[in-house]
N, C-alpha and C. Protein backbone atom coordinates (compact mmCIF):
# COMPACT_ATOMS: atom_id res chain seq x y z
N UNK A 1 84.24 96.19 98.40
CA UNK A 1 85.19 96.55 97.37
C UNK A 1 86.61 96.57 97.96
N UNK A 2 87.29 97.60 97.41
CA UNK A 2 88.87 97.51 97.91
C UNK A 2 89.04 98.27 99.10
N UNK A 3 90.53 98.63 100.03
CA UNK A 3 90.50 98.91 100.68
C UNK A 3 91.34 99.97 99.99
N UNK A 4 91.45 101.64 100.24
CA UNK A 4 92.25 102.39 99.01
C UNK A 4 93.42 103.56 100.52
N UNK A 5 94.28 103.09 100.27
CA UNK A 5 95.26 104.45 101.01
C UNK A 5 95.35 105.56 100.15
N UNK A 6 95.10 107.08 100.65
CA UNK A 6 95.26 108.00 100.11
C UNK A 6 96.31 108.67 100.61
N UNK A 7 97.67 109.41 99.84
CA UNK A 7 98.44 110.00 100.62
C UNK A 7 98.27 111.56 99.78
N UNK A 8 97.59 112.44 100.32
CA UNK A 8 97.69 113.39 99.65
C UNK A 8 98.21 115.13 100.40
N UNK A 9 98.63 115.94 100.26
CA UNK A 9 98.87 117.09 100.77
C UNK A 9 97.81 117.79 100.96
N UNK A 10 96.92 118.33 99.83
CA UNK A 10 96.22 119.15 99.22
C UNK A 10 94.79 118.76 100.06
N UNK A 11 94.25 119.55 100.97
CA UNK A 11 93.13 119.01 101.89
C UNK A 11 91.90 118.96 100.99
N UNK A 12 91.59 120.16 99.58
CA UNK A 12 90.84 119.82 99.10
C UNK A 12 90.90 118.60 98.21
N UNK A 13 92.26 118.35 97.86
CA UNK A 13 91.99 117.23 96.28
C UNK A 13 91.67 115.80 97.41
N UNK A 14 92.40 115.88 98.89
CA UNK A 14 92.40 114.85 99.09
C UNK A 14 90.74 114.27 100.13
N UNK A 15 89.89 115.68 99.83
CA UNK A 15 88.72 115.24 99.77
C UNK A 15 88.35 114.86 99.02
N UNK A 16 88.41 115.42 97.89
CA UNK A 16 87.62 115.08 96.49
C UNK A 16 88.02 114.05 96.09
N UNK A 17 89.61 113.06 96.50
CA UNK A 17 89.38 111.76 96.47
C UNK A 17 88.86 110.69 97.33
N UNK A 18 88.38 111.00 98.31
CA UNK A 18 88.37 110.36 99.46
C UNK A 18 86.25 110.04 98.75
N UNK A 19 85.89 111.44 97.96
CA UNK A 19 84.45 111.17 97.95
C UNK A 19 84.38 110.34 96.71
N UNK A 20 84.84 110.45 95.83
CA UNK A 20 85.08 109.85 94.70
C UNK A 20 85.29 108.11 94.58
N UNK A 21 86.11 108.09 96.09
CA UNK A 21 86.67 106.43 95.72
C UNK A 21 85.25 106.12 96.82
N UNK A 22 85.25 106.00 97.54
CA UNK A 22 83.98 106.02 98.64
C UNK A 22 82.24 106.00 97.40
N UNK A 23 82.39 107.11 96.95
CA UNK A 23 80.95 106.52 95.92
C UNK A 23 81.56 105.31 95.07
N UNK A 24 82.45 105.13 94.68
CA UNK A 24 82.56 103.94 94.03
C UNK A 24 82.17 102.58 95.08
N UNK A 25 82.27 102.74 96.13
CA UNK A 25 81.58 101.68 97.36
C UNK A 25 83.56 101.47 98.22
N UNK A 26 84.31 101.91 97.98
CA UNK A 26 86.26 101.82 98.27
C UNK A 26 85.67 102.20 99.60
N UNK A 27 86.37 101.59 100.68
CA UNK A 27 87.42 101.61 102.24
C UNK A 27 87.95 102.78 101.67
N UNK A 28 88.13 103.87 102.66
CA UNK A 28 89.32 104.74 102.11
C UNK A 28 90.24 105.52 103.49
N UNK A 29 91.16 105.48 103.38
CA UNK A 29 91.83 105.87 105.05
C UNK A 29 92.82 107.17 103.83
N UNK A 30 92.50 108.09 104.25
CA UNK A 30 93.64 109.22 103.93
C UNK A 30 94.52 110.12 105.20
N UNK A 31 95.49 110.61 104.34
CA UNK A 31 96.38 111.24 105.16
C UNK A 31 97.23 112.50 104.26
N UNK A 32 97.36 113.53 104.88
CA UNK A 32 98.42 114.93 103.85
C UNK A 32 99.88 114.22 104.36
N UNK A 33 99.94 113.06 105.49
CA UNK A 33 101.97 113.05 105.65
C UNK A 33 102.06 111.71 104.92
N UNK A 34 103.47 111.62 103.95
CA UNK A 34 103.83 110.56 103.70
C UNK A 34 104.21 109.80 104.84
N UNK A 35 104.97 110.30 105.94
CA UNK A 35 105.33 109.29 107.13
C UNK A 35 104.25 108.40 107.61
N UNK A 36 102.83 109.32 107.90
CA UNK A 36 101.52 108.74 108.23
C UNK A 36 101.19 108.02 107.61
N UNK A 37 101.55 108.10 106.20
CA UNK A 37 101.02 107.12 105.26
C UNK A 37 101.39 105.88 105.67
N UNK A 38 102.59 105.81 105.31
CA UNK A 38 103.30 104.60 106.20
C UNK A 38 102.93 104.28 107.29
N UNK A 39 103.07 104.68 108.06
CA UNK A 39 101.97 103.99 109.34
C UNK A 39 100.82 103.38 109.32
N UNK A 40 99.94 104.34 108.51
CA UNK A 40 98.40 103.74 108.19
C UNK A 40 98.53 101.95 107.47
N UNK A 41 99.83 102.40 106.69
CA UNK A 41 99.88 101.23 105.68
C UNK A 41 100.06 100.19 106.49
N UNK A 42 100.89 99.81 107.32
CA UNK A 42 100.87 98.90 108.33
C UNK A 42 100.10 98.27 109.13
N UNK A 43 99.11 99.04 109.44
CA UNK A 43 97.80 99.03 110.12
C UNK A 43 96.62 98.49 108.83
N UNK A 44 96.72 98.37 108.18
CA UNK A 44 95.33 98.19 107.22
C UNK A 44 95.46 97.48 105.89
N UNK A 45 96.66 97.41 105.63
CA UNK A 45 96.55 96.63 104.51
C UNK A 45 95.94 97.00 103.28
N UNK A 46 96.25 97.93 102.79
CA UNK A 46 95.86 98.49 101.38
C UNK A 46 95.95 97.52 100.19
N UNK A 47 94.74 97.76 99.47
CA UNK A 47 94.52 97.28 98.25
C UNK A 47 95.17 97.88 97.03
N UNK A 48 95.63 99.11 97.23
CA UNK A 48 95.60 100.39 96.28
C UNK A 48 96.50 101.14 96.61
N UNK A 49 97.38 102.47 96.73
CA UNK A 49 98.05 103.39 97.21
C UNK A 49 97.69 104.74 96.04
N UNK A 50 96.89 105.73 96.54
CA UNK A 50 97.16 106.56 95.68
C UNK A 50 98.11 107.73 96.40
N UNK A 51 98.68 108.32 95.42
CA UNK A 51 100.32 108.80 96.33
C UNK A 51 100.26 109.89 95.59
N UNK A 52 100.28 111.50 96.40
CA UNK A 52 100.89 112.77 95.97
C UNK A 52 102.27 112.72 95.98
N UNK A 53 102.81 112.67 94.96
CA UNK A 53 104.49 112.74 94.61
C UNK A 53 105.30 113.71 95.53
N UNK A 54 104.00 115.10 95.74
CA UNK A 54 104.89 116.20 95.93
C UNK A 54 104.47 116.41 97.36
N UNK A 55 103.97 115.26 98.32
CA UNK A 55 103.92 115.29 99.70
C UNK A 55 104.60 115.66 100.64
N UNK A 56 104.12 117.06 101.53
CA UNK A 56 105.19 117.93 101.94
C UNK A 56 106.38 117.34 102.73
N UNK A 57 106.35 116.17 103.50
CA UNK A 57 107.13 115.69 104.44
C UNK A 57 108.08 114.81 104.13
N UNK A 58 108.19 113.96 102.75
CA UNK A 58 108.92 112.64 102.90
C UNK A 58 108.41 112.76 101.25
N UNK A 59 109.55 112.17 100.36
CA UNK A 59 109.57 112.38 98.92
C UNK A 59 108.52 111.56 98.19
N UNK A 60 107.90 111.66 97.70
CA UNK A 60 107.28 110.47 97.10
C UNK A 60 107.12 109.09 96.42
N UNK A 61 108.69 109.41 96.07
CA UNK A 61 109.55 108.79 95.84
C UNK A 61 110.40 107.26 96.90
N UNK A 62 110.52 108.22 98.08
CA UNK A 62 111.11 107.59 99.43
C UNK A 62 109.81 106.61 99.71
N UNK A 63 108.49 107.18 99.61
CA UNK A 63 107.29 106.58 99.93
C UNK A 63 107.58 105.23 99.21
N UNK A 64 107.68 105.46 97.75
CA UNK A 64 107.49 104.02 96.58
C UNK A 64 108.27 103.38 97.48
N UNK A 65 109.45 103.03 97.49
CA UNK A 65 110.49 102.46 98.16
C UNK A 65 110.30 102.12 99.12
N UNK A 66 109.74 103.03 100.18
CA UNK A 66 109.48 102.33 101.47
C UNK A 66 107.99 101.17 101.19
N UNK A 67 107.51 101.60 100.64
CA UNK A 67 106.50 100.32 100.43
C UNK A 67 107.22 99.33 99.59
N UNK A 68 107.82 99.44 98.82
CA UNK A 68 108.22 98.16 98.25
C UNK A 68 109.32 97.61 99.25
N UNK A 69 109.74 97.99 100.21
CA UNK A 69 110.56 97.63 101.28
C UNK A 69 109.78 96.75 101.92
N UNK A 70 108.36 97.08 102.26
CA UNK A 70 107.83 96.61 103.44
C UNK A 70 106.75 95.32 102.14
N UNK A 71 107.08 95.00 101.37
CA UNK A 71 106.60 93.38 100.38
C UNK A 71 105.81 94.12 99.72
N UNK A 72 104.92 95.27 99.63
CA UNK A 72 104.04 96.07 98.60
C UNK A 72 104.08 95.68 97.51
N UNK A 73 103.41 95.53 96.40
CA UNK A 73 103.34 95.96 94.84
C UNK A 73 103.52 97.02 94.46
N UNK A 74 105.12 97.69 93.96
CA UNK A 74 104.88 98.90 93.18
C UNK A 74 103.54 98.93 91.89
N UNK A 75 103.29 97.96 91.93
CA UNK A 75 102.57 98.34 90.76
C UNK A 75 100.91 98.73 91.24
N UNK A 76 101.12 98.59 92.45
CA UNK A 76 99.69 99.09 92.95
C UNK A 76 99.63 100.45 93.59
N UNK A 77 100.29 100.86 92.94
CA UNK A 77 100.33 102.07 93.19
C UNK A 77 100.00 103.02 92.71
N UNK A 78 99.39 104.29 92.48
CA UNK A 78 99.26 105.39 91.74
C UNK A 78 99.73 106.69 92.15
N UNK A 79 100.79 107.30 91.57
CA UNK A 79 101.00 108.35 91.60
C UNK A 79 100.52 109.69 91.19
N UNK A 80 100.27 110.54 91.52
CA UNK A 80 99.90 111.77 91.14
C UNK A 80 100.53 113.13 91.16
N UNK A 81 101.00 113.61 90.00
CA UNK A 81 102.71 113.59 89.22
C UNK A 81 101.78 115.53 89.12
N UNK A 82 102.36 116.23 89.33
CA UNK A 82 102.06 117.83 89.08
C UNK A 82 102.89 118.55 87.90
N UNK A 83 101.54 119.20 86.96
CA UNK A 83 102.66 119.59 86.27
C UNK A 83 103.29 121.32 86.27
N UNK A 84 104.46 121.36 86.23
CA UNK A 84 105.17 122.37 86.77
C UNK A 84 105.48 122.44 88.22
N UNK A 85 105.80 121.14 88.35
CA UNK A 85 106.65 121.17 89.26
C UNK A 85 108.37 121.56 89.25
N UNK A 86 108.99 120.92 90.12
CA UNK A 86 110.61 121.02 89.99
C UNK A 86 111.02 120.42 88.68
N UNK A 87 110.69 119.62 88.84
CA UNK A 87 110.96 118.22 87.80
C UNK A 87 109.65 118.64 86.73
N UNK A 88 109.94 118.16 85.05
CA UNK A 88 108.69 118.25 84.44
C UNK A 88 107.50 116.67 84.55
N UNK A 89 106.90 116.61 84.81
CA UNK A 89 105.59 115.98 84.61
C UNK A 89 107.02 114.48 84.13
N UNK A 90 107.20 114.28 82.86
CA UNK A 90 107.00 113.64 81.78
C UNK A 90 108.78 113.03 82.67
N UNK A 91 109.49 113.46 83.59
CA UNK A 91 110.76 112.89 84.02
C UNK A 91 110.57 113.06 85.48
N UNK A 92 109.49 113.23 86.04
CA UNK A 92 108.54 112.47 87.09
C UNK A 92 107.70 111.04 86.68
N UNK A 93 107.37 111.07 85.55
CA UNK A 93 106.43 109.69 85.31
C UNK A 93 107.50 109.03 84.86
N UNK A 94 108.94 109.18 84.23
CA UNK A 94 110.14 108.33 83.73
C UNK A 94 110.47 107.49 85.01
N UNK A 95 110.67 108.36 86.52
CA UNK A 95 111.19 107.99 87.80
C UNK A 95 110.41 107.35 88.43
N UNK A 96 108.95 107.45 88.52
CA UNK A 96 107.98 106.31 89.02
C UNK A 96 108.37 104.82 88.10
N UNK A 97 108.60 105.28 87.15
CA UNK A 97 108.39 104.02 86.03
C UNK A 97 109.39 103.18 86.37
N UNK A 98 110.74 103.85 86.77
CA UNK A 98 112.37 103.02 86.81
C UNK A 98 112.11 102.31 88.27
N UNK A 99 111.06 103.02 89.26
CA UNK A 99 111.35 101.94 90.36
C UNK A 99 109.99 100.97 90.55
N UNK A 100 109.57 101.16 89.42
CA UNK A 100 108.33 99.71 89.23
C UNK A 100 106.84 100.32 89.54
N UNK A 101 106.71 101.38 89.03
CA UNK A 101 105.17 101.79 88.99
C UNK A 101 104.70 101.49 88.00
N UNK A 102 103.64 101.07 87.83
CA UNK A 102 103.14 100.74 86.21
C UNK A 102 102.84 101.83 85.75
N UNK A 103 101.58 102.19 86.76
CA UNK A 103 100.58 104.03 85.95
C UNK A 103 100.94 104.68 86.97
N UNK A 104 100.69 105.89 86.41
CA UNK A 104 100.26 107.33 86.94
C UNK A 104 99.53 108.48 86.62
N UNK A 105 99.04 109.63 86.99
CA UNK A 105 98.03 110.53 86.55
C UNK A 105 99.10 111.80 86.77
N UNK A 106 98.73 112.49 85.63
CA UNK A 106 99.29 113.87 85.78
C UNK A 106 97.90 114.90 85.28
N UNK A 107 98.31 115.89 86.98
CA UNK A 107 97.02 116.58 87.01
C UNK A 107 97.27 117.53 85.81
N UNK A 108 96.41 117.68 85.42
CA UNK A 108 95.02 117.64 85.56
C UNK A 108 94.16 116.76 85.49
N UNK A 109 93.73 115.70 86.23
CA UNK A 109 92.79 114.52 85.55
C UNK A 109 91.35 114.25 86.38
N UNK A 110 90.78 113.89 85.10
CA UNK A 110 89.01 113.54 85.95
C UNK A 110 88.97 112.27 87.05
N UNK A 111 87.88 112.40 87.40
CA UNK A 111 87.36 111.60 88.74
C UNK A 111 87.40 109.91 87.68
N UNK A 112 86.88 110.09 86.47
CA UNK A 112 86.74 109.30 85.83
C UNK A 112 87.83 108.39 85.54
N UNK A 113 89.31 109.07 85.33
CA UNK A 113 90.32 108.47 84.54
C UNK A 113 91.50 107.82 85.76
N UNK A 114 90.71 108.79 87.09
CA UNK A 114 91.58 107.82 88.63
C UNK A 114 90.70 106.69 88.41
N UNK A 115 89.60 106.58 88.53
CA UNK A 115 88.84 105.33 88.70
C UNK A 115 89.16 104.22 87.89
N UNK A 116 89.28 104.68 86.48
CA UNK A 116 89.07 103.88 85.36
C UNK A 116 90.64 102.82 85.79
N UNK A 117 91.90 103.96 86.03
CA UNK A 117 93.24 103.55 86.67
C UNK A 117 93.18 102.59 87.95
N UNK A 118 92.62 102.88 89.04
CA UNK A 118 91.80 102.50 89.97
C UNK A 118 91.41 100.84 89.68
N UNK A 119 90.55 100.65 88.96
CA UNK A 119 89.85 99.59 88.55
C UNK A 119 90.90 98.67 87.78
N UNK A 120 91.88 98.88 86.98
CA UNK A 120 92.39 98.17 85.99
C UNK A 120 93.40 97.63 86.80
N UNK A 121 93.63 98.43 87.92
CA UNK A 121 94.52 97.97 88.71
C UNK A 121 94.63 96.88 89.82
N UNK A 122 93.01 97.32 89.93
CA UNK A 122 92.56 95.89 91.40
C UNK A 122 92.26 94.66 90.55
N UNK A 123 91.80 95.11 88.94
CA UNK A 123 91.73 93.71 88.43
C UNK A 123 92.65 92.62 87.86
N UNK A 124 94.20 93.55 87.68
CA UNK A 124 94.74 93.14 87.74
C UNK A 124 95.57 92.30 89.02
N UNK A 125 95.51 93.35 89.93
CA UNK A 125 95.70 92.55 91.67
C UNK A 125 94.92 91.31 91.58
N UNK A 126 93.42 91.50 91.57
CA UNK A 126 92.77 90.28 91.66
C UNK A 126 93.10 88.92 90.96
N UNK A 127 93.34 89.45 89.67
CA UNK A 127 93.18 88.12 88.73
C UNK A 127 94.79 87.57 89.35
N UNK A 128 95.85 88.13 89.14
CA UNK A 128 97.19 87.97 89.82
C UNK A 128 97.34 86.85 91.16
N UNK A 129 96.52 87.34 92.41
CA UNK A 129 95.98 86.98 93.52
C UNK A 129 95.38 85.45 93.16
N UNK A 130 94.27 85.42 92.72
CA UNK A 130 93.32 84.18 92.21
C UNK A 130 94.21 83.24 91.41
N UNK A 131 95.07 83.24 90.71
CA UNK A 131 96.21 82.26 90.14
C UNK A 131 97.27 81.77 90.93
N UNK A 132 97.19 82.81 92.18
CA UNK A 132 98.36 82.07 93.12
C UNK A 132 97.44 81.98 94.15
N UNK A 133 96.32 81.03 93.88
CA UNK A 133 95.44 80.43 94.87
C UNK A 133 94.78 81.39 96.43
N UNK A 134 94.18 82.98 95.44
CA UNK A 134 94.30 83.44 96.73
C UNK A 134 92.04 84.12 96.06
N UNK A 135 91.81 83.07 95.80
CA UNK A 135 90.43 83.69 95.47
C UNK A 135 89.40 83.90 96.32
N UNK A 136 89.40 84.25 97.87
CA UNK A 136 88.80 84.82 98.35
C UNK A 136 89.16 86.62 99.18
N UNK A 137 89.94 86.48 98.51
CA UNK A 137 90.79 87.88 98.04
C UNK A 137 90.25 88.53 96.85
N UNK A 138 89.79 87.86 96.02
CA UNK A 138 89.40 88.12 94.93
C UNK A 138 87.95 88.43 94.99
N UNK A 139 87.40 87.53 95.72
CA UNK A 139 85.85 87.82 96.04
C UNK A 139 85.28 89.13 96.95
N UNK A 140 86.26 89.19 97.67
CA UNK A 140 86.20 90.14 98.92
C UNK A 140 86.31 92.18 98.11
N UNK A 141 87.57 91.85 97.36
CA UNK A 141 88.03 93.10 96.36
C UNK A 141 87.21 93.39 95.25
N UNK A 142 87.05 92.09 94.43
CA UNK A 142 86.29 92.48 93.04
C UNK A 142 85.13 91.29 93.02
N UNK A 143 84.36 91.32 93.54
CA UNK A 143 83.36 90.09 92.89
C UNK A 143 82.79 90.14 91.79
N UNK A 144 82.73 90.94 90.67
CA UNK A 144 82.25 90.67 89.80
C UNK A 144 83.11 90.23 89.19
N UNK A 145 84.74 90.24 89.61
CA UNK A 145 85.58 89.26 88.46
C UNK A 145 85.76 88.04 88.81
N UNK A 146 85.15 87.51 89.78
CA UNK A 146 85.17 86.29 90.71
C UNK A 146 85.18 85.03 89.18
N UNK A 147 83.27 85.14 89.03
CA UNK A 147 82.90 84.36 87.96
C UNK A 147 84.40 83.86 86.68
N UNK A 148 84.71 85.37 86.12
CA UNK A 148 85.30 85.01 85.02
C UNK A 148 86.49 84.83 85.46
N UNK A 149 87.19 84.96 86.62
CA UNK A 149 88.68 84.47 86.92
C UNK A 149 88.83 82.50 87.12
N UNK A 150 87.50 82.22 87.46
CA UNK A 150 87.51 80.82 87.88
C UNK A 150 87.32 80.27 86.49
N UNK A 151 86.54 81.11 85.33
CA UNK A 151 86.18 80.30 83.88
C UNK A 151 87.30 80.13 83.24
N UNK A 152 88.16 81.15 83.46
CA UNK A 152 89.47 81.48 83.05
C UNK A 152 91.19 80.72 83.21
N UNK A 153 90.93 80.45 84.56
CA UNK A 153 91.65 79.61 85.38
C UNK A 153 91.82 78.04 84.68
C-alpha cells in the first residue's frame, strides 16, 4: 500500500493513527516534531502527510510550505485542524486551503473518515501519477486501481 508520514504531538492520537493506517496494510513512520517530520520526509518519500496543525515545535503551517518547498503535493496532505484552538477550526481550514491543501479533518473525527480522506487521496495521487506515465507507482500504492486506470487511460 502507501507509504503514510505522521506528524503528530499527541502520543496517544498519534498511536491511534499509526494503528489505524497500519491495519489498513499503510508504511507508517511517525513523529510528535514538525522539524523531524521534515527530516523523516527526506529520508522516505511519503505517499501521504498527515499533519497536527498545532505541532509543538514548528507551525503547521511552516510544515505545508516547507514541503511544498522541497517539490511535495500540498494536496497530499492532511491536516488535522483542533477545535478551540487560537484560531477557530473553520479560519484554520480557510489557511490550509489558501496555501493548496485540498482536505482536512477537524477533530473530532472517526478512524473511518481519516481513511475514507486517506484513500481518496492516494487515488487521486495514483490516477494523477499513471497519466504522467508513472504506473508502477500506481501498482506499488493502489493496485486495485491499477486495472481501471489503464481501461481509463
Amino acid at each position: 500500500m502507501a507509504t503514510i508520514l505522521v506528524i503528530e504531538s499527541n502520543h496517544g492520537r498519534r498511536e491511534a493513527l499509526r494503528y489505524a493506517l497500519r491495519k489498513e496494510g499503510h508504511e507508517v513512520i511517525a513523529t510528535s516534531s514538525g522539524h523531524e517530520g521534515l527530516l523523516l520526509f527526506n529520508q522516505m518519500e511519503p505517499d501521504a502527510v498527515i499533519l497536527d496543525m498545532l505541532v509543538q515545535d514548528i507551525s503547521g503551517i511552516m510544515v505545508i510550505l516547507e514541503l511544498g518547498k522541497r517539490g511535495f503535493s500540498k494536496e497530499a496532505i492532511i491536516p488535522l485542524i483542533d477545535q478551540g484552538a487560537l484560531i477557530s477550526a473553520e479560519q484554520m481550514l480557510a489557511m490550509t486551503r489558501a496555501f493548496g491543501v485540498k482536505r482536512a479533518l477537524v477533530r473530532l473525527f472517526t478512524s473511518r473518515q481519516l481513511l475514507d480522506q486517506l484513500h481518496d487521496l492516494l487515488a487521486e495521487t495514483a490516477v494523477e501519477t499513471a497519466h504522467h506515465g508513472g504506473m508502477e507507482h500506481l501498482h506499488t500504492c493502489c493496485p486495485a486501481l491499477t486495472e481501471s486506470v489503464v481501461m481509463s487511460a
